[in-house]
PDB file of N, CA and C in Angstrom:
ATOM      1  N   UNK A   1     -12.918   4.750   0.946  1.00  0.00           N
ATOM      2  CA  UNK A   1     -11.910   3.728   0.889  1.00  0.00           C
ATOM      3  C   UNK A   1     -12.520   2.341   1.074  1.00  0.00           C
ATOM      4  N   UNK A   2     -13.884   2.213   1.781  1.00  0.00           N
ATOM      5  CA  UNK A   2     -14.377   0.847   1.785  1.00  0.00           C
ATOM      6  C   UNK A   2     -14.677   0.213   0.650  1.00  0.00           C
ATOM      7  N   UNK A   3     -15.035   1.310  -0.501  1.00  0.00           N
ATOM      8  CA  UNK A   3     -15.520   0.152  -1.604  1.00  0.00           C
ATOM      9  C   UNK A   3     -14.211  -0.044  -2.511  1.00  0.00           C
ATOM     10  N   UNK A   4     -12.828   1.066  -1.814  1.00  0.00           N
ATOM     11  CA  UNK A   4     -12.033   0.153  -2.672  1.00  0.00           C
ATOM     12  C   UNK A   4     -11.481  -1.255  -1.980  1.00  0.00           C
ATOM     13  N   UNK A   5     -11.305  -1.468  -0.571  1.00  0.00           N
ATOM     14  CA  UNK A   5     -10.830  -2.445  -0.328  1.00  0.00           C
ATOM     15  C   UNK A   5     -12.107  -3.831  -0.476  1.00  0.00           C
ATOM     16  N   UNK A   6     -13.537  -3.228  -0.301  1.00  0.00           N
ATOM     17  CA  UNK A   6     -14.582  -4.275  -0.777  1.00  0.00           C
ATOM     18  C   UNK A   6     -14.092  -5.005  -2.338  1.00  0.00           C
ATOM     19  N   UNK A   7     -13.375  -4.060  -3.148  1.00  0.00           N
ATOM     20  CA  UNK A   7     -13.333  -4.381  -4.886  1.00  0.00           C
ATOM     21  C   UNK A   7     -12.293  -5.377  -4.547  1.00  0.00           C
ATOM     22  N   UNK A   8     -11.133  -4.518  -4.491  1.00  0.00           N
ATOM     23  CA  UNK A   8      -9.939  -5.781  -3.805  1.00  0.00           C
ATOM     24  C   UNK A   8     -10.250  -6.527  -3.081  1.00  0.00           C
ATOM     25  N   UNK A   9     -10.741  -6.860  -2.144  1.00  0.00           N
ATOM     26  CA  UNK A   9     -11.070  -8.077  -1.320  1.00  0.00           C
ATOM     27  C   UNK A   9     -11.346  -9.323  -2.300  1.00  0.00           C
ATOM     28  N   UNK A  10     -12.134  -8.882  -3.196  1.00  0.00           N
ATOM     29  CA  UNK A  10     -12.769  -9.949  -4.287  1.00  0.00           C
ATOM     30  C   UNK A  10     -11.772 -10.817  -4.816  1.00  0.00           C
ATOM     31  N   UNK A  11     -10.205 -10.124  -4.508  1.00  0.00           N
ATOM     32  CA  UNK A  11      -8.746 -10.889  -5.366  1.00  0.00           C
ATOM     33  C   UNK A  11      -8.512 -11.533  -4.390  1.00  0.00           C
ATOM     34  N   UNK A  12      -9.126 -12.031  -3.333  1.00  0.00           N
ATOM     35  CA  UNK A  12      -8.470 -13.304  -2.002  1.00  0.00           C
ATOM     36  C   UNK A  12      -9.605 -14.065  -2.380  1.00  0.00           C
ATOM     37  N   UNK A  13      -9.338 -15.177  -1.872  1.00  0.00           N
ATOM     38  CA  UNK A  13     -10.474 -16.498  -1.617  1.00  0.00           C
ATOM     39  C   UNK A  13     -11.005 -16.438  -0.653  1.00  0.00           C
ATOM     40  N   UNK A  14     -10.200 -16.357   0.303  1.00  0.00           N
ATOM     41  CA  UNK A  14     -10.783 -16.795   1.425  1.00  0.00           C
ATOM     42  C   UNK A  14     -10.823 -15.222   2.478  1.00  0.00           C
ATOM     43  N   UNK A  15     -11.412 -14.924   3.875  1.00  0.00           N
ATOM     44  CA  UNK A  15     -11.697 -13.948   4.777  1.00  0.00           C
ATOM     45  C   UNK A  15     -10.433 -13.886   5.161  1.00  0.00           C
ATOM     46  N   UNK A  16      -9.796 -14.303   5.658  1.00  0.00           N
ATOM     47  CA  UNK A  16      -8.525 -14.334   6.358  1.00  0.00           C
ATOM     48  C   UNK A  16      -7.129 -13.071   5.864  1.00  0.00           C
ATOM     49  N   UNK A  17      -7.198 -13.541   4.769  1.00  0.00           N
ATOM     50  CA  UNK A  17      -6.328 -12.968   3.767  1.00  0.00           C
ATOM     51  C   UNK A  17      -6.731 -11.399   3.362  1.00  0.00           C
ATOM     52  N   UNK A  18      -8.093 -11.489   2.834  1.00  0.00           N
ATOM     53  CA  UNK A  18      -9.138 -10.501   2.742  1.00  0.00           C
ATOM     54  C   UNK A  18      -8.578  -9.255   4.094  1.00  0.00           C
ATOM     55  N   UNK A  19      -9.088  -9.785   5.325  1.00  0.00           N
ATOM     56  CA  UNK A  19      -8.835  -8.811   6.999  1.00  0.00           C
ATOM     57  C   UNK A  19      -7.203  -8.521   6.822  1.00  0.00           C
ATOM     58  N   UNK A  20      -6.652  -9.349   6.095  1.00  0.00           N
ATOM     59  CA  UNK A  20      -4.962  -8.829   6.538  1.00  0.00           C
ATOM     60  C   UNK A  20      -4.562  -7.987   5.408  1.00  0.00           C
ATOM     61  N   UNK A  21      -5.083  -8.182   4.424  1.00  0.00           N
ATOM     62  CA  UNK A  21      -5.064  -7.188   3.742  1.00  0.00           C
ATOM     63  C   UNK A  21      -5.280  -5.574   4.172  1.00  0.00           C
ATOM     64  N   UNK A  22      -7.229  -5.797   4.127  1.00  0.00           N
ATOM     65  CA  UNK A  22      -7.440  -4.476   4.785  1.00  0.00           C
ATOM     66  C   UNK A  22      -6.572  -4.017   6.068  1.00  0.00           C
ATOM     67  N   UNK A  23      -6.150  -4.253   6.704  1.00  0.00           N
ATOM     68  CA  UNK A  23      -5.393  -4.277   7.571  1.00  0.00           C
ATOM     69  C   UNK A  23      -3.982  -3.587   7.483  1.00  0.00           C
ATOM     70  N   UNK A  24      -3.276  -4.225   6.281  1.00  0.00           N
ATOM     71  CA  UNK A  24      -2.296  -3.604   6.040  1.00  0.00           C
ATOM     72  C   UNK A  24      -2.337  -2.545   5.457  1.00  0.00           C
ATOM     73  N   UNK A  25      -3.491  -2.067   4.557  1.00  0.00           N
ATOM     74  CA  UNK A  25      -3.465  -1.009   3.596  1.00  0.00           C
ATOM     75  C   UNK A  25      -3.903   0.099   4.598  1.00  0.00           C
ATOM     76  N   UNK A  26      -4.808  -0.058   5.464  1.00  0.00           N
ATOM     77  CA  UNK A  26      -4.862   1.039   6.584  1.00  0.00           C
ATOM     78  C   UNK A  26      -3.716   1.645   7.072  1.00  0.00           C
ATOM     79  N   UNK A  27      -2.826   0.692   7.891  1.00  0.00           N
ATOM     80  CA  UNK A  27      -1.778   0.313   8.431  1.00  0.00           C
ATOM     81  C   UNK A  27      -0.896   1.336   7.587  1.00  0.00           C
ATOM     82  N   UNK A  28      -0.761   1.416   5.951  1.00  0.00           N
ATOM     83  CA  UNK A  28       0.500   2.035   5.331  1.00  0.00           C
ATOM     84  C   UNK A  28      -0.277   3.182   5.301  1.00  0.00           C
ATOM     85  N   UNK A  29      -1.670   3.572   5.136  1.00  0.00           N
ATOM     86  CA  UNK A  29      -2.117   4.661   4.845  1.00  0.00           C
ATOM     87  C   UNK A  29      -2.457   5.649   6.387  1.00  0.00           C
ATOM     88  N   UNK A  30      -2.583   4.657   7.080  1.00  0.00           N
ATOM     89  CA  UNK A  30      -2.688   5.283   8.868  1.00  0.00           C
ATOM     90  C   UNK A  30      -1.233   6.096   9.294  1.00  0.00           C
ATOM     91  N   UNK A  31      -1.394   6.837  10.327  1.00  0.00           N
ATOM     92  CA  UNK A  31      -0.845   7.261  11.177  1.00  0.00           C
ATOM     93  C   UNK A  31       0.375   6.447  11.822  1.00  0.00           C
ATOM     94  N   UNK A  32       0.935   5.808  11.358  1.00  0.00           N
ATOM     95  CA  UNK A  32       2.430   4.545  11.492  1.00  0.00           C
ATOM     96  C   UNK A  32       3.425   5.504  11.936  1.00  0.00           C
ATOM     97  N   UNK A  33       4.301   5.635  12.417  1.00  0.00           N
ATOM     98  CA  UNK A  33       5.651   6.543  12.144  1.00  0.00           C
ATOM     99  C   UNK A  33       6.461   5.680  11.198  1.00  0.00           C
ATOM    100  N   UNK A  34       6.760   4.471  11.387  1.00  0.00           N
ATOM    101  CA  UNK A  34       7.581   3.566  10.460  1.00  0.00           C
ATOM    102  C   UNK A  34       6.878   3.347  10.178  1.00  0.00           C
ATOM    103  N   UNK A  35       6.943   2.373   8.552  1.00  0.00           N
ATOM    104  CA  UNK A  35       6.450   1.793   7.881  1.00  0.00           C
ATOM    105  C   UNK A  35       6.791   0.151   7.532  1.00  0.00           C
ATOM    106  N   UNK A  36       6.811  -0.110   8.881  1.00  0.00           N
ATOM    107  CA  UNK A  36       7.276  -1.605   8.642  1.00  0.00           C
ATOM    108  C   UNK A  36       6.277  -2.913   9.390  1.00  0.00           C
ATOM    109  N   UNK A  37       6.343  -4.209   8.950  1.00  0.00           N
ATOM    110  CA  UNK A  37       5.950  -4.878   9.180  1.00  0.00           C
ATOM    111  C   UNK A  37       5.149  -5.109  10.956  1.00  0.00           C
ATOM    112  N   UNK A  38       6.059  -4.754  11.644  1.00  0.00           N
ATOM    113  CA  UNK A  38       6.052  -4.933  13.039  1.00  0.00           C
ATOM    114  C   UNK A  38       5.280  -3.762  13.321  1.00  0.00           C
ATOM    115  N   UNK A  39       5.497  -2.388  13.104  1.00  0.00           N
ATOM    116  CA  UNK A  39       4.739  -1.111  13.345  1.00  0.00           C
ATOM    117  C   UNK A  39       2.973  -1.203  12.823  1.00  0.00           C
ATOM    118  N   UNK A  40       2.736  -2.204  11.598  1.00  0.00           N
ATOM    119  CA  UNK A  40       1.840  -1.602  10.987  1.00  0.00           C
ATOM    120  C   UNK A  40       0.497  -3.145  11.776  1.00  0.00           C
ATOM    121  N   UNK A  41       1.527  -3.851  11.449  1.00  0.00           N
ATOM    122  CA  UNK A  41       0.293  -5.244  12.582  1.00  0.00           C
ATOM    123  C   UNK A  41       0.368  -4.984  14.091  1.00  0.00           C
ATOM    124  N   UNK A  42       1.209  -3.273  14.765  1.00  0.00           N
ATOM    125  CA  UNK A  42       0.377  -3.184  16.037  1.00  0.00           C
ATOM    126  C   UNK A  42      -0.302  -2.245  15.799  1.00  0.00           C
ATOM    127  N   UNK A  43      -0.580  -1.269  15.089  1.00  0.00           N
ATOM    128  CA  UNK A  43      -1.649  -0.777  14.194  1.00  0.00           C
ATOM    129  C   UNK A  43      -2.808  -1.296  14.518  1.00  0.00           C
ATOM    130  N   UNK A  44      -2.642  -2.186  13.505  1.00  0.00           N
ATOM    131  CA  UNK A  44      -4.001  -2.871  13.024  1.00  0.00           C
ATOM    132  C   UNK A  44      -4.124  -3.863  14.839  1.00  0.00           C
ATOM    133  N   UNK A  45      -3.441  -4.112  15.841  1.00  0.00           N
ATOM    134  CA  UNK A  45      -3.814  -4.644  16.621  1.00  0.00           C
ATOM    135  C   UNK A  45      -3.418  -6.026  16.674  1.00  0.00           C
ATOM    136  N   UNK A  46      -2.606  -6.257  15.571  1.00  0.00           N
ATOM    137  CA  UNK A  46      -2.055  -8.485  16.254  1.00  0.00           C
ATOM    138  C   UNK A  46      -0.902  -7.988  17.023  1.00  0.00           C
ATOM    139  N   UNK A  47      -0.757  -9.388  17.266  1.00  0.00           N
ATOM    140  CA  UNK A  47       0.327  -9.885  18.546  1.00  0.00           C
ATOM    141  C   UNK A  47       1.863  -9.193  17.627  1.00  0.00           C
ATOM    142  N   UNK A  48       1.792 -10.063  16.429  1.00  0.00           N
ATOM    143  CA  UNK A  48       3.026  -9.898  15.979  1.00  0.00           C
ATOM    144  C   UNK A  48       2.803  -9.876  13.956  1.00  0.00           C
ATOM    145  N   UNK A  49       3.934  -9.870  13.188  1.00  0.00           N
ATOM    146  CA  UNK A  49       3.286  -9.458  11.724  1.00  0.00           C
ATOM    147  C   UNK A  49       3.721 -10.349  11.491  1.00  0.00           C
ATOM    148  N   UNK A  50       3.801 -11.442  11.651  1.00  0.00           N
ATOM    149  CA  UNK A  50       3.396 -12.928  10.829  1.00  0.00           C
ATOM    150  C   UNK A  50       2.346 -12.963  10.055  1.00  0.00           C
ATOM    151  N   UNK A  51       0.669 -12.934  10.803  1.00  0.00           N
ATOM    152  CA  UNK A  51       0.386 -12.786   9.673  1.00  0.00           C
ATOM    153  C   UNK A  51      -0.031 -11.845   8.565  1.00  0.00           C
ATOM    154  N   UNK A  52       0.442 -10.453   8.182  1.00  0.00           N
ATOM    155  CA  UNK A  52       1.041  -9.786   7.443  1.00  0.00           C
ATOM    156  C   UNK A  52       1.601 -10.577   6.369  1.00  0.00           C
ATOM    157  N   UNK A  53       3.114 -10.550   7.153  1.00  0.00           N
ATOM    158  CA  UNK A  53       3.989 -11.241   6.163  1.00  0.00           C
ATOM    159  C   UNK A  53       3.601 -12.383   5.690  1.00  0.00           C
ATOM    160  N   UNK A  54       2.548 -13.383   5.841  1.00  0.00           N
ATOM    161  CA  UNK A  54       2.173 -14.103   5.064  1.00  0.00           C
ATOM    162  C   UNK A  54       1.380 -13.997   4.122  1.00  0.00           C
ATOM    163  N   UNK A  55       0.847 -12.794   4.174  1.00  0.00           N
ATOM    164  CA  UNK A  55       0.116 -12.242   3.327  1.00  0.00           C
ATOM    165  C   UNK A  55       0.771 -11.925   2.278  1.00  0.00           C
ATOM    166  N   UNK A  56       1.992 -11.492   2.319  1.00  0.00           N
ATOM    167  CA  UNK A  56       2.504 -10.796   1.141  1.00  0.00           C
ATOM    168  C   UNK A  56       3.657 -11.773   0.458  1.00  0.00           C
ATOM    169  N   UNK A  57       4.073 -12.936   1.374  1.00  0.00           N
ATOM    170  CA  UNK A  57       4.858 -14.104   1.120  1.00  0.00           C
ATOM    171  C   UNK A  57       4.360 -14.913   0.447  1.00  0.00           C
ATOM    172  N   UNK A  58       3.334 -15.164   1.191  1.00  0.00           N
ATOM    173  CA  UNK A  58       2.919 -16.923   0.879  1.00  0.00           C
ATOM    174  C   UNK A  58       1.054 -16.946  -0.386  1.00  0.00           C
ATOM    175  N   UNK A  59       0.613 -16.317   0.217  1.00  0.00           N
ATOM    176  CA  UNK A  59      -1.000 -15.908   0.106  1.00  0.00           C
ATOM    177  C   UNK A  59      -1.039 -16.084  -1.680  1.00  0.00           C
ATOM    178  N   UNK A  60      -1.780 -16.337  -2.462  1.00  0.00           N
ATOM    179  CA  UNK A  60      -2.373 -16.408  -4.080  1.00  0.00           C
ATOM    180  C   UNK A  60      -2.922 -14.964  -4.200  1.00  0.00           C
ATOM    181  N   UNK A  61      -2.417 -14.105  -4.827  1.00  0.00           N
ATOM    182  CA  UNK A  61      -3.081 -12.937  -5.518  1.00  0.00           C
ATOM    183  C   UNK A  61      -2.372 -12.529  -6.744  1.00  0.00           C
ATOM    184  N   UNK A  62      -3.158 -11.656  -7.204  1.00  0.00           N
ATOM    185  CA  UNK A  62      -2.333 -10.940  -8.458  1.00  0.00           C
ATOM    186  C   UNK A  62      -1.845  -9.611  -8.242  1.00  0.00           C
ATOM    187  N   UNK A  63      -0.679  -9.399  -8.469  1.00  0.00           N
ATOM    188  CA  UNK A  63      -0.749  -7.930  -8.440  1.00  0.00           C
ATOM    189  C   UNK A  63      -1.290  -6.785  -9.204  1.00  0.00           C
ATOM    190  N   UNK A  64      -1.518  -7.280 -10.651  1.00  0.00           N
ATOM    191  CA  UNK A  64      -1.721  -6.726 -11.531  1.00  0.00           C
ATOM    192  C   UNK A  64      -3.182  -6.548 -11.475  1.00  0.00           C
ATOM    193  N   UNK A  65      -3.638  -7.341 -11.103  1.00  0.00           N
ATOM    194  CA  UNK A  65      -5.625  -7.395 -10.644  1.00  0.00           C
ATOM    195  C   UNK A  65      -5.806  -6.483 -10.047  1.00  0.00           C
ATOM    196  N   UNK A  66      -5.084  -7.032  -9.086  1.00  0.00           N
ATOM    197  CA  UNK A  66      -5.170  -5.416  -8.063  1.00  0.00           C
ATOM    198  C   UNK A  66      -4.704  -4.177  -8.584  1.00  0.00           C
ATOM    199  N   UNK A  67      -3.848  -4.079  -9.096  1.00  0.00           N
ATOM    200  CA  UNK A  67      -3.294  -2.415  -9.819  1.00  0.00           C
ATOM    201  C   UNK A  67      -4.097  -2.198 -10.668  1.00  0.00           C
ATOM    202  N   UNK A  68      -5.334  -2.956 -11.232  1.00  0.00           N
ATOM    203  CA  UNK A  68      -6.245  -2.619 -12.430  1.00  0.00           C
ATOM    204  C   UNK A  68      -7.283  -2.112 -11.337  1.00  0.00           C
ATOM    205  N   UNK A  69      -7.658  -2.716 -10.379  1.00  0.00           N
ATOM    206  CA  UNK A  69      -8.660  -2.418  -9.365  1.00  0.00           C
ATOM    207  C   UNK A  69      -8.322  -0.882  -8.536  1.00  0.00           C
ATOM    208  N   UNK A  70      -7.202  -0.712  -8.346  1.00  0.00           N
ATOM    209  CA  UNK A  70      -6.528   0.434  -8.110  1.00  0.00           C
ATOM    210  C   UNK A  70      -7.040   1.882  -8.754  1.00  0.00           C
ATOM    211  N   UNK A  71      -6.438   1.345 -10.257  1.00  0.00           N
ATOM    212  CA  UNK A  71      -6.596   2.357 -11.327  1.00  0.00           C
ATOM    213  C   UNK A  71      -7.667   2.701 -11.839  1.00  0.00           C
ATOM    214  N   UNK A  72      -8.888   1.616 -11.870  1.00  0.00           N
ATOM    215  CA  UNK A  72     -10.334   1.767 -12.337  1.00  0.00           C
ATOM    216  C   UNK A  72     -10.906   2.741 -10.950  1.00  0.00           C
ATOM    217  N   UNK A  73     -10.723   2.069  -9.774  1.00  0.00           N
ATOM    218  CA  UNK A  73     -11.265   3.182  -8.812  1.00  0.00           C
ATOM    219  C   UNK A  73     -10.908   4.550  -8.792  1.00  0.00           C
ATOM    220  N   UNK A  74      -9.650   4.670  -9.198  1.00  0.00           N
ATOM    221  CA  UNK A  74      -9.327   6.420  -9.560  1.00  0.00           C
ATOM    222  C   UNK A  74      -9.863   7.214 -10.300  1.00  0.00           C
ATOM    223  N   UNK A  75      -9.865   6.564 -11.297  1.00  0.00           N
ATOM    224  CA  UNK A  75     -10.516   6.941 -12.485  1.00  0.00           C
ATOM    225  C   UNK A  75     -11.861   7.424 -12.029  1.00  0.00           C
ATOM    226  N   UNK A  76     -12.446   6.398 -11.435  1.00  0.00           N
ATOM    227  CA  UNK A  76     -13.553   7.211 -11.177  1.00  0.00           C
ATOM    228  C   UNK A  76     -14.551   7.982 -10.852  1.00  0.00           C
ATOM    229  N   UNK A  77     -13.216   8.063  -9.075  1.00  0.00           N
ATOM    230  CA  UNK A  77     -13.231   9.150  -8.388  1.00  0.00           C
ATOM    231  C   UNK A  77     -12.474  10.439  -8.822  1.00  0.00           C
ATOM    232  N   UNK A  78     -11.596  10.461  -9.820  1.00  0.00           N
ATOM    233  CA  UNK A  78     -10.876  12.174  -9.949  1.00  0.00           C
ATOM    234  C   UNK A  78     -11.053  11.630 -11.525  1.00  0.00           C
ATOM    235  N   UNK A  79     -11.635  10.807 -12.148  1.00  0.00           N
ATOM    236  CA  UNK A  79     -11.244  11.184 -13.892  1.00  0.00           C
ATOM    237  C   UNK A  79     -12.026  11.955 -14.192  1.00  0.00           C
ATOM    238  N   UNK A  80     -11.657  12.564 -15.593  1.00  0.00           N
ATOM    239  CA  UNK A  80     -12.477  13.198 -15.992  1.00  0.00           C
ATOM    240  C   UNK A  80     -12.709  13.192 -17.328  1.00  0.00           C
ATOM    241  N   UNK A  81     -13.593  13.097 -18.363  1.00  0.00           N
ATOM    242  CA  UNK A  81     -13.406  12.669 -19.924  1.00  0.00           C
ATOM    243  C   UNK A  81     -12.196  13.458 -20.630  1.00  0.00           C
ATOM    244  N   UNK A  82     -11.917  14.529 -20.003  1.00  0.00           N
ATOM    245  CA  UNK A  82     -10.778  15.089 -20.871  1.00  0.00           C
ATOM    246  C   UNK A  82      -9.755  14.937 -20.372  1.00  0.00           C
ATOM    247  N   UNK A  83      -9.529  14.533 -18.604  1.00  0.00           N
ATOM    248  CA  UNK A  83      -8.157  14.533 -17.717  1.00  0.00           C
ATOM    249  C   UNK A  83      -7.052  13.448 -18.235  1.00  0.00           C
ATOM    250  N   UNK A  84      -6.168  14.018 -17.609  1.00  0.00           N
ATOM    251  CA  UNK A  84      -4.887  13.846 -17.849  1.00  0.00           C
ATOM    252  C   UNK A  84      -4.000  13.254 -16.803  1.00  0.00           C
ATOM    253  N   UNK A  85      -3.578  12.391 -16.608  1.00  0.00           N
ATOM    254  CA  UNK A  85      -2.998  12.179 -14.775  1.00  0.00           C
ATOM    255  C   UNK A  85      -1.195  12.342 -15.042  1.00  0.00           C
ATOM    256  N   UNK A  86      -0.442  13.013 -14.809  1.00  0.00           N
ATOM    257  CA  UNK A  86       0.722  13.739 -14.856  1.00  0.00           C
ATOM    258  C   UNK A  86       1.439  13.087 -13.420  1.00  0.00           C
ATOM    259  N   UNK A  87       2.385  12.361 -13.613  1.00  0.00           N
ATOM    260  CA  UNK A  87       3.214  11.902 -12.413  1.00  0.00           C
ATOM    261  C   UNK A  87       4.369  12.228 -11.939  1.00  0.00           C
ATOM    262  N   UNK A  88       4.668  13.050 -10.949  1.00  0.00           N
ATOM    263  CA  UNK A  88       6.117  13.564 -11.329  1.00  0.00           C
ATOM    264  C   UNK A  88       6.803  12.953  -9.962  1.00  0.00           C
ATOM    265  N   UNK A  89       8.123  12.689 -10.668  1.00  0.00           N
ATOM    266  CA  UNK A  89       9.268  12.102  -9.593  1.00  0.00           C
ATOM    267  C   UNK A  89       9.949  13.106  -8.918  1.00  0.00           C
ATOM    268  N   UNK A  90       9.297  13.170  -8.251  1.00  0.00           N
ATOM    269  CA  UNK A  90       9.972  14.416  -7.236  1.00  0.00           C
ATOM    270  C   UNK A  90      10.984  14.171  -6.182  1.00  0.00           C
ATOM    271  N   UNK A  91      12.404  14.439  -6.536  1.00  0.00           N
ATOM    272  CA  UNK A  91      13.462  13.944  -5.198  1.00  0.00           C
ATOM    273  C   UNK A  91      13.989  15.479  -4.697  1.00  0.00           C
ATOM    274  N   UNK A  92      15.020  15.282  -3.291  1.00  0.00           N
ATOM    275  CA  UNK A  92      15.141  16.047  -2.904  1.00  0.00           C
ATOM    276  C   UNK A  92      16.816  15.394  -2.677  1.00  0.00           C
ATOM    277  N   UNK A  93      17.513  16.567  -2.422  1.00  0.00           N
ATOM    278  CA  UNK A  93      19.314  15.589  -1.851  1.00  0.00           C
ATOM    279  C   UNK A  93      19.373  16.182  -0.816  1.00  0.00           C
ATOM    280  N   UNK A  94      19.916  14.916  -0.168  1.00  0.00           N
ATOM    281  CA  UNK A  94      19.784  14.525   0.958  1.00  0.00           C
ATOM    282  C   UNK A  94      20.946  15.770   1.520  1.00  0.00           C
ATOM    283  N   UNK A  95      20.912  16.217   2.903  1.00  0.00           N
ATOM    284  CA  UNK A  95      21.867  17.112   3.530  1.00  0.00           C
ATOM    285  C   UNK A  95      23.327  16.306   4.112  1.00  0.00           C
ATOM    286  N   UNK A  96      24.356  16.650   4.476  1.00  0.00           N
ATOM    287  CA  UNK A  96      25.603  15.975   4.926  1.00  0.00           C
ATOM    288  C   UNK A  96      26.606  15.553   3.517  1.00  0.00           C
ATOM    289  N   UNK A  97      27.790  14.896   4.603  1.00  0.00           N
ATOM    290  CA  UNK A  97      28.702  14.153   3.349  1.00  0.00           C
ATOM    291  C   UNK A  97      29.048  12.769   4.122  1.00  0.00           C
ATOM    292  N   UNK A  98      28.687  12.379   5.398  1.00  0.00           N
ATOM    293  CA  UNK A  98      28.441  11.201   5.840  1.00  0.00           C
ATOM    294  C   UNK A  98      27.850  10.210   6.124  1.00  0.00           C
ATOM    295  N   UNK A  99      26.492  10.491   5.242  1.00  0.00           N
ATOM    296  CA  UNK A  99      25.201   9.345   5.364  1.00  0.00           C
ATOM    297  C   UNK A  99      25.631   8.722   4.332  1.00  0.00           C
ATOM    298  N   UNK A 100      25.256   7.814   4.772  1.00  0.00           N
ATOM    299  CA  UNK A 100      25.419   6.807   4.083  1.00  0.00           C
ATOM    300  C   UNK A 100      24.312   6.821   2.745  1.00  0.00           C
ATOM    301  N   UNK A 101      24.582   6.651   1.840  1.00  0.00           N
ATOM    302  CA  UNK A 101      23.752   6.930   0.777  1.00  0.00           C
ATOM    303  C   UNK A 101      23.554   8.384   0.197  1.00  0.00           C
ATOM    304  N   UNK A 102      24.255   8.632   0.123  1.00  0.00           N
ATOM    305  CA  UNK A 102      23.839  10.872  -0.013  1.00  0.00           C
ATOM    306  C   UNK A 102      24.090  10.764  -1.304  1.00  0.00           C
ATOM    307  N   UNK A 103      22.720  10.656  -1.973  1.00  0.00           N
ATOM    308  CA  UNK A 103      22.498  10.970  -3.280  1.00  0.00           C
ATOM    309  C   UNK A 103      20.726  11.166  -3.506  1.00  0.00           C
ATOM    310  N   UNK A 104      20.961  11.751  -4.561  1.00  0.00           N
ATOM    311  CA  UNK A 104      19.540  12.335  -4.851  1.00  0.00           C
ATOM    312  C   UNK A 104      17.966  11.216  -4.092  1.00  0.00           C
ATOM    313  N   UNK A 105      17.427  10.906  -3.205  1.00  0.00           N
ATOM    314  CA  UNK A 105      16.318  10.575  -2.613  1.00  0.00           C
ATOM    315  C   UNK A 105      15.151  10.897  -3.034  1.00  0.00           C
ATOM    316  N   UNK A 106      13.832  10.034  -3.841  1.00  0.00           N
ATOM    317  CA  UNK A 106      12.961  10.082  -4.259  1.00  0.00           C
ATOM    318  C   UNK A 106      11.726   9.355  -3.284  1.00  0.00           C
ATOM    319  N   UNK A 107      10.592  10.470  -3.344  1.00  0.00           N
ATOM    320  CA  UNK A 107       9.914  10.499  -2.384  1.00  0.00           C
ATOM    321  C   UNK A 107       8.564   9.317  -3.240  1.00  0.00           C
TER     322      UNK A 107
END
């Protein structure tokens, strides 16, 4: 996972942005029970997820850079000249008739 966040890192300017990054992507891929802002910057160890959320607010990146950086690293850890990558939307429905939302849930 280091040389993918080393590849991505390359889409920030500056270090700052770069650490909160890595940071967060641990953070969603770590051991969290929630997956939220506040859970994942005491994770990673700040005070509070400010700066997180500025990361994903305010900060200059591309997303699409990154989803190419994403996809090239896959590739070249599981591709294969003949593979095929097959994605399936797999939901499950939800149990009860009083939640709020009780309809088909995709994971």
């Amino acid at each position: 996972m280091e040389s993918l966040l080393l590849r991505v890192g390359e889409r920030f300017g500056r270090v700052e942005p770069r650490r909160r990054m890595r940071d967060c992507v641990r953070g969603l891929l770590g051991p969290v029970g929630r997956k939220n802002s506040w859970q994942i910057a005491e994770y990673a160890g700040h005070n509070s997820p400010h700066g997180l959320q500025r990361l994903l607010s305010w900060c200059q990146w591309d997303p699409d850079e990154i989803r190419d950086d994403l996809q090239d690293y896959v590739a070249e850890r599981l591709g294969q000249p003949d593979g095929v990558l097959i994605v399936d939307d797999t939901g499950y429905s939800k149990k009860g008739t009083v939640s709020a939302g009780v309809q088909r849930q995709y994971l």
